[in-house]
PDB file of N, CA and C in Angstrom:
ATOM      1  N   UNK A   1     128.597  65.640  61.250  1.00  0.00           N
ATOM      2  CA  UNK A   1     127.897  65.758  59.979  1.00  0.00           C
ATOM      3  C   UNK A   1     128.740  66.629  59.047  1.00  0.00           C
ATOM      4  N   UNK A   2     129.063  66.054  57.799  1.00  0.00           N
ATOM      5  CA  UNK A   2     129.616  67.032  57.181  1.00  0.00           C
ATOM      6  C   UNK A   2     128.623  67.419  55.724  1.00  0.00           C
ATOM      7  N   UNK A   3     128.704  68.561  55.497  1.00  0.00           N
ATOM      8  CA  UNK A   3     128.152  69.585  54.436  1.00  0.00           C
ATOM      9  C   UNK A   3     128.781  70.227  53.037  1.00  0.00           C
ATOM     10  N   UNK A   4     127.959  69.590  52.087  1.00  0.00           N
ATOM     11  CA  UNK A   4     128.044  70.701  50.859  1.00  0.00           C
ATOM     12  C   UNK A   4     127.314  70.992  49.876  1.00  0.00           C
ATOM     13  N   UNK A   5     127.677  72.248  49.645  1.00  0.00           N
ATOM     14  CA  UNK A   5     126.654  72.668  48.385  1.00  0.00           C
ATOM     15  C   UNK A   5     127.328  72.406  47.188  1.00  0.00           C
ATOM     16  N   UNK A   6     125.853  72.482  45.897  1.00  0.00           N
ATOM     17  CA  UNK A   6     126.514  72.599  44.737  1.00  0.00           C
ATOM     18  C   UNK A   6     125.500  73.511  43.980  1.00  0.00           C
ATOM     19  N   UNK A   7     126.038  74.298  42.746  1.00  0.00           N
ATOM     20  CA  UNK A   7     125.307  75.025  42.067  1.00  0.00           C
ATOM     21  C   UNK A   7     125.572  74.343  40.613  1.00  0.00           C
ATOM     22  N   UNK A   8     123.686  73.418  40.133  1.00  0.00           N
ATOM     23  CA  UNK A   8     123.836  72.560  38.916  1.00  0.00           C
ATOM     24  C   UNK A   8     124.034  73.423  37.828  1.00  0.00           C
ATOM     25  N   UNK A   9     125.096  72.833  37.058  1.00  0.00           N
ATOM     26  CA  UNK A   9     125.350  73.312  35.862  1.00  0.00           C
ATOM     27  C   UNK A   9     124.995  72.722  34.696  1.00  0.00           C
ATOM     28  N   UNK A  10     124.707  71.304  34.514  1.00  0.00           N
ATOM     29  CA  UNK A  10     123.683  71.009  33.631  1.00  0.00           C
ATOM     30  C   UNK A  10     122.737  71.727  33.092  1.00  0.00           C
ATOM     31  N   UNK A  11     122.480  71.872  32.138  1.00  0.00           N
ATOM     32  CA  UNK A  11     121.375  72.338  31.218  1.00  0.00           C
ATOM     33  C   UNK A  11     120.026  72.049  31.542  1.00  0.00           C
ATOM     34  N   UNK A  12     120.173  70.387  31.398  1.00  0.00           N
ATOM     35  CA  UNK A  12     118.865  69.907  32.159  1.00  0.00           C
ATOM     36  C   UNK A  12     118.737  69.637  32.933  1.00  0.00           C
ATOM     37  N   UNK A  13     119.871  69.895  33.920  1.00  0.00           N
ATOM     38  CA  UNK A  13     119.474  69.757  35.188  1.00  0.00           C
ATOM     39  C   UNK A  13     119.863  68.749  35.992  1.00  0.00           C
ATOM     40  N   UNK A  14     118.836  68.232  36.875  1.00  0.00           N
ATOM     41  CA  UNK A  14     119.071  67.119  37.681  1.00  0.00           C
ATOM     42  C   UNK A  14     117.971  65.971  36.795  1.00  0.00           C
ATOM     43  N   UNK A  15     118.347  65.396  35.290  1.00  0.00           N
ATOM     44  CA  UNK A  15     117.447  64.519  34.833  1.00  0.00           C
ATOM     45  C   UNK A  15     117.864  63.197  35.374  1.00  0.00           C
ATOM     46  N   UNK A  16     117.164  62.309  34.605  1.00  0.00           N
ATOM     47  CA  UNK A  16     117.209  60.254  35.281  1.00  0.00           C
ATOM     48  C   UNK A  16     118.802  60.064  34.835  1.00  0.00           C
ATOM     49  N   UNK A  17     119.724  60.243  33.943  1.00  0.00           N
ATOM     50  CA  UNK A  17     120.898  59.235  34.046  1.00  0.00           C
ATOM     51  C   UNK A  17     121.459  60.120  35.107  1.00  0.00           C
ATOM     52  N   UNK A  18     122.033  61.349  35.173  1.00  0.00           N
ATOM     53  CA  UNK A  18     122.955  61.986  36.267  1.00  0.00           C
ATOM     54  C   UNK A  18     122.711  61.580  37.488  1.00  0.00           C
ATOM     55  N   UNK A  19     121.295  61.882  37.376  1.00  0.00           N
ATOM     56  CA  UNK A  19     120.564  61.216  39.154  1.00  0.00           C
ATOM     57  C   UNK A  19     120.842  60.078  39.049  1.00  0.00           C
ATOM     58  N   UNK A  20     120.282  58.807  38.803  1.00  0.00           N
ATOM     59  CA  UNK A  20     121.309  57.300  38.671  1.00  0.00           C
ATOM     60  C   UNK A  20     122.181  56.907  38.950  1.00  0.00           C
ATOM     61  N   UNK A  21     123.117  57.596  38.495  1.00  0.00           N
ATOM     62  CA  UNK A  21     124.555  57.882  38.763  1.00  0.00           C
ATOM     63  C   UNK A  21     124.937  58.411  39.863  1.00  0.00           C
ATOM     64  N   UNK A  22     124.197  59.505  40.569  1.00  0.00           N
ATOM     65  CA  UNK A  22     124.529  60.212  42.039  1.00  0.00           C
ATOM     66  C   UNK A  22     123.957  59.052  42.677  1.00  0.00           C
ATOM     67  N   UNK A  23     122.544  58.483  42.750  1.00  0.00           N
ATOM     68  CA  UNK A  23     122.491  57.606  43.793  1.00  0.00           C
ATOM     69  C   UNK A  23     123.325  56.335  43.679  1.00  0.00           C
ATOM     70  N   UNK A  24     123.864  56.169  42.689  1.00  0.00           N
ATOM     71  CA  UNK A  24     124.666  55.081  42.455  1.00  0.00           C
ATOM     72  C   UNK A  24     126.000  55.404  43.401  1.00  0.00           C
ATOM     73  N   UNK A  25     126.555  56.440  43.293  1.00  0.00           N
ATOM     74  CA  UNK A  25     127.567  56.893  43.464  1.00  0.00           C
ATOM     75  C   UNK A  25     127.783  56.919  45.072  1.00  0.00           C
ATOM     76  N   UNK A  26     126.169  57.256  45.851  1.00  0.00           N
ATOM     77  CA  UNK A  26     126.125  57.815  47.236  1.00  0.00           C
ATOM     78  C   UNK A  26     125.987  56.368  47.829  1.00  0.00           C
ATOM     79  N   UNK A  27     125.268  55.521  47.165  1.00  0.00           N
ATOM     80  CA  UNK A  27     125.028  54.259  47.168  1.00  0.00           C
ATOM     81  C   UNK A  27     126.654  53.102  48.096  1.00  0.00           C
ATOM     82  N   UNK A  28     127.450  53.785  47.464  1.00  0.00           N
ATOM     83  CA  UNK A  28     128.930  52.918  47.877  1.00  0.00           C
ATOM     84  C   UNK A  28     129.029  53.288  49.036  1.00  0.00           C
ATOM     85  N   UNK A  29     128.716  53.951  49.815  1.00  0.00           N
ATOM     86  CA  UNK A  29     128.794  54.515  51.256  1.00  0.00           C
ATOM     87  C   UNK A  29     127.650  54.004  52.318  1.00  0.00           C
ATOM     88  N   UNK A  30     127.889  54.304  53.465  1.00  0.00           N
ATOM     89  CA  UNK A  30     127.120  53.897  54.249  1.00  0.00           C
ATOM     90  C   UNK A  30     126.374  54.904  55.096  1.00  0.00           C
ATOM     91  N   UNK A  31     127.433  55.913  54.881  1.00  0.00           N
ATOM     92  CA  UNK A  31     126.569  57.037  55.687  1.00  0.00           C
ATOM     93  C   UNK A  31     125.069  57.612  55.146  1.00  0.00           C
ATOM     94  N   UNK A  32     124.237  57.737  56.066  1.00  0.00           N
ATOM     95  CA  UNK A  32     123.038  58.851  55.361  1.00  0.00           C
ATOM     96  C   UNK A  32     123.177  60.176  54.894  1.00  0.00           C
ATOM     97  N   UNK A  33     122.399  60.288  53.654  1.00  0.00           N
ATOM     98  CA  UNK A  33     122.435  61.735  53.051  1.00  0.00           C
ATOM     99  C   UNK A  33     121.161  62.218  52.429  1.00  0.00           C
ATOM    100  N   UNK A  34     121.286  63.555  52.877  1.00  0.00           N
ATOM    101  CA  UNK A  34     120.543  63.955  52.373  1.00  0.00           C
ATOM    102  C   UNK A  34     120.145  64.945  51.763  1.00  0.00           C
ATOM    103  N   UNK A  35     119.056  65.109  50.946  1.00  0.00           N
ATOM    104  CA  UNK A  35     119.787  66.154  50.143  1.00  0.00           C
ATOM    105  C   UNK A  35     118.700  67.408  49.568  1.00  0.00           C
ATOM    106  N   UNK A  36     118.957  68.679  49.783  1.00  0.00           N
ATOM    107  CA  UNK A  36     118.068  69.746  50.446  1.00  0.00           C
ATOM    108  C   UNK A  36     118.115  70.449  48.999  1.00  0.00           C
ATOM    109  N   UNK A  37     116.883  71.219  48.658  1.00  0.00           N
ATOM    110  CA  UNK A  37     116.571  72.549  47.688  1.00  0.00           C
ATOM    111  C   UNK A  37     116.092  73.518  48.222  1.00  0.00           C
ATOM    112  N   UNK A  38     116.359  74.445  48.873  1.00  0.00           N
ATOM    113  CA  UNK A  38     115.236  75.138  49.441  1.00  0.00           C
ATOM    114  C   UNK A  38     114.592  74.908  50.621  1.00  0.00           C
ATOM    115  N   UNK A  39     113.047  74.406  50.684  1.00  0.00           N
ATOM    116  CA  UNK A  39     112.261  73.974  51.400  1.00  0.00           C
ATOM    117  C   UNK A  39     112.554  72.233  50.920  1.00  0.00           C
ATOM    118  N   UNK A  40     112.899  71.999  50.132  1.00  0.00           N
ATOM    119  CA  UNK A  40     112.930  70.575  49.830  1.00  0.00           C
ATOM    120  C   UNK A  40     114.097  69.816  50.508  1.00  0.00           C
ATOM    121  N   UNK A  41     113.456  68.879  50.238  1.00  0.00           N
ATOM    122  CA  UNK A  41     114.490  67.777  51.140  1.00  0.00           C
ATOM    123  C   UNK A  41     113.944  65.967  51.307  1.00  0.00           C
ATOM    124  N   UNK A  42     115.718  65.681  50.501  1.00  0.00           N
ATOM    125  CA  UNK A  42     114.954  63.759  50.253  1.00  0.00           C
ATOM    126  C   UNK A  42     115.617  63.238  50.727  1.00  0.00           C
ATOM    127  N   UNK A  43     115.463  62.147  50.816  1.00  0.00           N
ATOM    128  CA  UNK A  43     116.680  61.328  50.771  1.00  0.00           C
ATOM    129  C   UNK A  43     117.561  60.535  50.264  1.00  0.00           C
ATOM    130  N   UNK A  44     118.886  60.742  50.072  1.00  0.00           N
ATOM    131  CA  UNK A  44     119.843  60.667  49.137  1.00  0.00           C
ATOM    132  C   UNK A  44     119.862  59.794  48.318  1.00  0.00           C
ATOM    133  N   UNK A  45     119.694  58.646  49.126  1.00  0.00           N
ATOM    134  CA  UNK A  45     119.574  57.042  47.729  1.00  0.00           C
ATOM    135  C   UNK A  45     118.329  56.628  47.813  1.00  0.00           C
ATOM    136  N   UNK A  46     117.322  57.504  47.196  1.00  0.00           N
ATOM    137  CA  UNK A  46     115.959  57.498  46.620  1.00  0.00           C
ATOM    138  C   UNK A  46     116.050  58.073  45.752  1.00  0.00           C
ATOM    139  N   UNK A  47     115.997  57.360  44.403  1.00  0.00           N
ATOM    140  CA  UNK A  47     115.995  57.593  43.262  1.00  0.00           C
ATOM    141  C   UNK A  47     114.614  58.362  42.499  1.00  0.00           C
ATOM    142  N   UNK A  48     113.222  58.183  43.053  1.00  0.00           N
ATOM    143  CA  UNK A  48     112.452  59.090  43.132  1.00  0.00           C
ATOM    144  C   UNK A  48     112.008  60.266  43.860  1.00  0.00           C
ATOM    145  N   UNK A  49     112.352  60.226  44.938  1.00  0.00           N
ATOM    146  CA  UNK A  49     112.826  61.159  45.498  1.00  0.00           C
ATOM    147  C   UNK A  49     113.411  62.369  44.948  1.00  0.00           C
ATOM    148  N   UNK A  50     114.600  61.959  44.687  1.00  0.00           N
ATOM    149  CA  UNK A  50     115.485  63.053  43.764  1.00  0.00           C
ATOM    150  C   UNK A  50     114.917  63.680  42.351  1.00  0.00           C
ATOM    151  N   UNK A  51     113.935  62.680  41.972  1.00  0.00           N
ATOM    152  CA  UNK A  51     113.547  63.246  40.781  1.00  0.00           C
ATOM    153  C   UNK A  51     112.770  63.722  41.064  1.00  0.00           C
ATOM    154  N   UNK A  52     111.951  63.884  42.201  1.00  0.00           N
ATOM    155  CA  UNK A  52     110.695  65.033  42.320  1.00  0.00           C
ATOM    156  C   UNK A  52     110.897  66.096  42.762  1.00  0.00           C
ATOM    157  N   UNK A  53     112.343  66.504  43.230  1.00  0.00           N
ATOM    158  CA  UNK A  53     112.573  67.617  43.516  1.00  0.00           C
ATOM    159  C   UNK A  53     112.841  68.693  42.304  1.00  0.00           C
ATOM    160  N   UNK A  54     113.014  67.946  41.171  1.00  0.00           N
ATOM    161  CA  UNK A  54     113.282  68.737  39.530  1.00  0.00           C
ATOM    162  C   UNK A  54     113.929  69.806  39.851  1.00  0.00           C
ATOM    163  N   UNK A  55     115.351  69.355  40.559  1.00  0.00           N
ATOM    164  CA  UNK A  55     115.981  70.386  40.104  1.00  0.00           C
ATOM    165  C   UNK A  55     116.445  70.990  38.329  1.00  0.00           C
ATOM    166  N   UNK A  56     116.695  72.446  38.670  1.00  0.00           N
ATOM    167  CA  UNK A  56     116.737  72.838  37.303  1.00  0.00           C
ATOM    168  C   UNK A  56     118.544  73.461  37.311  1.00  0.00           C
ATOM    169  N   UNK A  57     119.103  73.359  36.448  1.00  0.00           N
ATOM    170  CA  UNK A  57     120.068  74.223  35.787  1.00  0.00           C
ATOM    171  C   UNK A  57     120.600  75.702  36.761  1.00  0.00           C
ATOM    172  N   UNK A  58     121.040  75.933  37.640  1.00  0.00           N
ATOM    173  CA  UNK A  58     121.490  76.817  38.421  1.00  0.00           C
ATOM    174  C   UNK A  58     121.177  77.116  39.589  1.00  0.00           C
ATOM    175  N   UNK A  59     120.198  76.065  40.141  1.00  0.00           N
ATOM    176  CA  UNK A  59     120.038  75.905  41.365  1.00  0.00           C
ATOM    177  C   UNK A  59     121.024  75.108  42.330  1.00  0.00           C
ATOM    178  N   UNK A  60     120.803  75.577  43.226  1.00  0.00           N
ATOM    179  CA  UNK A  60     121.637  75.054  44.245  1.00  0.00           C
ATOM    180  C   UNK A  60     121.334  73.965  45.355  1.00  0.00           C
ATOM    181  N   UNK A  61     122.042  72.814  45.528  1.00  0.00           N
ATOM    182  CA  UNK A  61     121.586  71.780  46.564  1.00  0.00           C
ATOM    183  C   UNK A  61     122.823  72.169  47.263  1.00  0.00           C
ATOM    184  N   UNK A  62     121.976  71.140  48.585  1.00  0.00           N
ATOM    185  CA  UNK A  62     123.271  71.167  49.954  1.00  0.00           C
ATOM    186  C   UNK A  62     122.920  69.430  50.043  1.00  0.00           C
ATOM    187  N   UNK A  63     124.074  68.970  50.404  1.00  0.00           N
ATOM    188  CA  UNK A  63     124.057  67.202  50.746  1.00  0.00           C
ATOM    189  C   UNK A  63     124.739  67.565  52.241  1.00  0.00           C
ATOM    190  N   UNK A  64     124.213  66.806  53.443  1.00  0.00           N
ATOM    191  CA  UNK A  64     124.118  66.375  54.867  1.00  0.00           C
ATOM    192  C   UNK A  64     124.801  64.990  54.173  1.00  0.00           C
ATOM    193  N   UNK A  65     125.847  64.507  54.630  1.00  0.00           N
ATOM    194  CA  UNK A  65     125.998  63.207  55.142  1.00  0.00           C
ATOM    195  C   UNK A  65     126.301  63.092  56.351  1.00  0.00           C
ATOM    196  N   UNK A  66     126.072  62.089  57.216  1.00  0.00           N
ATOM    197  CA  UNK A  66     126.064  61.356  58.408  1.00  0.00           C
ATOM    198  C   UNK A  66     126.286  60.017  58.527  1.00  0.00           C
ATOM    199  N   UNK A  67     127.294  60.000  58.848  1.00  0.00           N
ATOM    200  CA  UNK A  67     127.932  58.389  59.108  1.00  0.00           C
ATOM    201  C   UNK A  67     129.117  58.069  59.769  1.00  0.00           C
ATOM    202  N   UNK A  68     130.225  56.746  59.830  1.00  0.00           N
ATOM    203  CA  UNK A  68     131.244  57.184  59.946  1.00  0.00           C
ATOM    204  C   UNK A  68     132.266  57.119  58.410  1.00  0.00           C
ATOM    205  N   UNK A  69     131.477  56.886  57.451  1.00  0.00           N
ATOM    206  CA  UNK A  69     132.552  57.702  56.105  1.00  0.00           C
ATOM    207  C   UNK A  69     131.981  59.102  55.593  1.00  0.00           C
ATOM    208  N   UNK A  70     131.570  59.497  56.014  1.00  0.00           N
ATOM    209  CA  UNK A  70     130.817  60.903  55.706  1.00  0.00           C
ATOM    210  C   UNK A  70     132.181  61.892  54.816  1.00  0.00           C
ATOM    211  N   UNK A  71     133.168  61.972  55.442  1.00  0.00           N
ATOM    212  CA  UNK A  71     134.138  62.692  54.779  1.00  0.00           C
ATOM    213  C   UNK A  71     134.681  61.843  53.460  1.00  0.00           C
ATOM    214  N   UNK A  72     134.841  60.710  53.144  1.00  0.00           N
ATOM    215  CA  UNK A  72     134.979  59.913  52.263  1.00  0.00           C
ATOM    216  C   UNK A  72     133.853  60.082  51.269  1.00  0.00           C
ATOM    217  N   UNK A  73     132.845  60.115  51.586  1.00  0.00           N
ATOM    218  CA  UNK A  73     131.211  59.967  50.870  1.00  0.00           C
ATOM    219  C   UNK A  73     131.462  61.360  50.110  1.00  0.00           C
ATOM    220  N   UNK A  74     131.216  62.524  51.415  1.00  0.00           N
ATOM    221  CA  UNK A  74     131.319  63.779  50.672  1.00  0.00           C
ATOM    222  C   UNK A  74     132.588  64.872  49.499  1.00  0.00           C
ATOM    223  N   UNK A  75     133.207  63.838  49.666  1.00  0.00           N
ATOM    224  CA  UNK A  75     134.908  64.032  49.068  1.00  0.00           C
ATOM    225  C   UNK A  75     134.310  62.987  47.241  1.00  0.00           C
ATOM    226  N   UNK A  76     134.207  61.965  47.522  1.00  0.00           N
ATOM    227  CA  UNK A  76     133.544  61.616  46.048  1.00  0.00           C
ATOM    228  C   UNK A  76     132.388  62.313  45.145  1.00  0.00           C
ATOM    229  N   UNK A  77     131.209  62.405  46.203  1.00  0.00           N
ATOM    230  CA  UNK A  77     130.215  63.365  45.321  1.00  0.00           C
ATOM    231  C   UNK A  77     130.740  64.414  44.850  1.00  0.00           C
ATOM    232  N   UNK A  78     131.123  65.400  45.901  1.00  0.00           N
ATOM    233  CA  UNK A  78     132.173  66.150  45.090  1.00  0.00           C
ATOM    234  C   UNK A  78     132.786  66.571  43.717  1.00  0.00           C
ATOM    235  N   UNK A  79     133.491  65.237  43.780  1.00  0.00           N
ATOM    236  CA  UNK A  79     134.179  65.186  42.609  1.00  0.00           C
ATOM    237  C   UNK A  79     133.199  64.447  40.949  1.00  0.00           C
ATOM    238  N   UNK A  80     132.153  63.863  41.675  1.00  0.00           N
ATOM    239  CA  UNK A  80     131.219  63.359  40.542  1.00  0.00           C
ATOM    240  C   UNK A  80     130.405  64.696  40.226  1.00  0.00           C
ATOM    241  N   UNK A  81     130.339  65.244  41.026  1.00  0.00           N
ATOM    242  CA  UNK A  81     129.353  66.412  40.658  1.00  0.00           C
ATOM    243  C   UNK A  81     129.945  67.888  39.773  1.00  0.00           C
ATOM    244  N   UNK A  82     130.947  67.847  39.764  1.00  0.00           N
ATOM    245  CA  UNK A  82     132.005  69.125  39.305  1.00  0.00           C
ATOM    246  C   UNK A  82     132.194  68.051  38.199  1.00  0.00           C
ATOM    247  N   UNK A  83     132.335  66.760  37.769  1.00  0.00           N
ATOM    248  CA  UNK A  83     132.436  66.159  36.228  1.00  0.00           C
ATOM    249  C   UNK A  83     131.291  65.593  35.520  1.00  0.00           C
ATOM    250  N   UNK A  84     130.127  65.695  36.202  1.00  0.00           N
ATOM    251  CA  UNK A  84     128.524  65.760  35.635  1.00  0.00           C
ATOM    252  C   UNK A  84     127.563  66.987  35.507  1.00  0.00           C
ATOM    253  N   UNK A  85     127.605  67.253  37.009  1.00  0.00           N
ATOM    254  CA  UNK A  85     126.621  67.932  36.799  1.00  0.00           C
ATOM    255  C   UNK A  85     126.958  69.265  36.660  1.00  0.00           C
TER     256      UNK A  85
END
């Protein structure tokens, strides 16, 4: 399983196009992810899901992927997330 955090820098946060775009993004992979606030926790390509967790502007998520592209998976979000969010 590989692991990472991120601390959102968006303003607004985790709203509907960024999220779209992350499950779009997690979507090309096969591995499972998932993806934690706290006590919270969804799953990755659930697009409502993600939005009920409302993240806000300086909070921090952790993404679990599990698969066998997990290092591939977590190497793209990555990089979508440091140019969105």
């Amino acid at each position: 399983m590989k692991e990472s955090s991120y601390i959102i820098k968006d303003p607004l946060g985790i709203h509907a196009r960024p999220a779209g775009l992350l499950i779009k993004k997690l979507q090309e992979f096969s591995s499972d992810v998932v993806i934690i606030r706290g006590s919270d926790r969804c799953e990755g390509k659930k697009m409502l899901a993600l939005m009920k967790m409302r993240v806000k502007a300086g909070e921090e998520i952790t993404l679990q992927f599990k698969g066998t592209d997990e290092e591939a998976a977590a190497t793209a979000v990555k990089t979508y997330l440091s140019e969105v969010l």
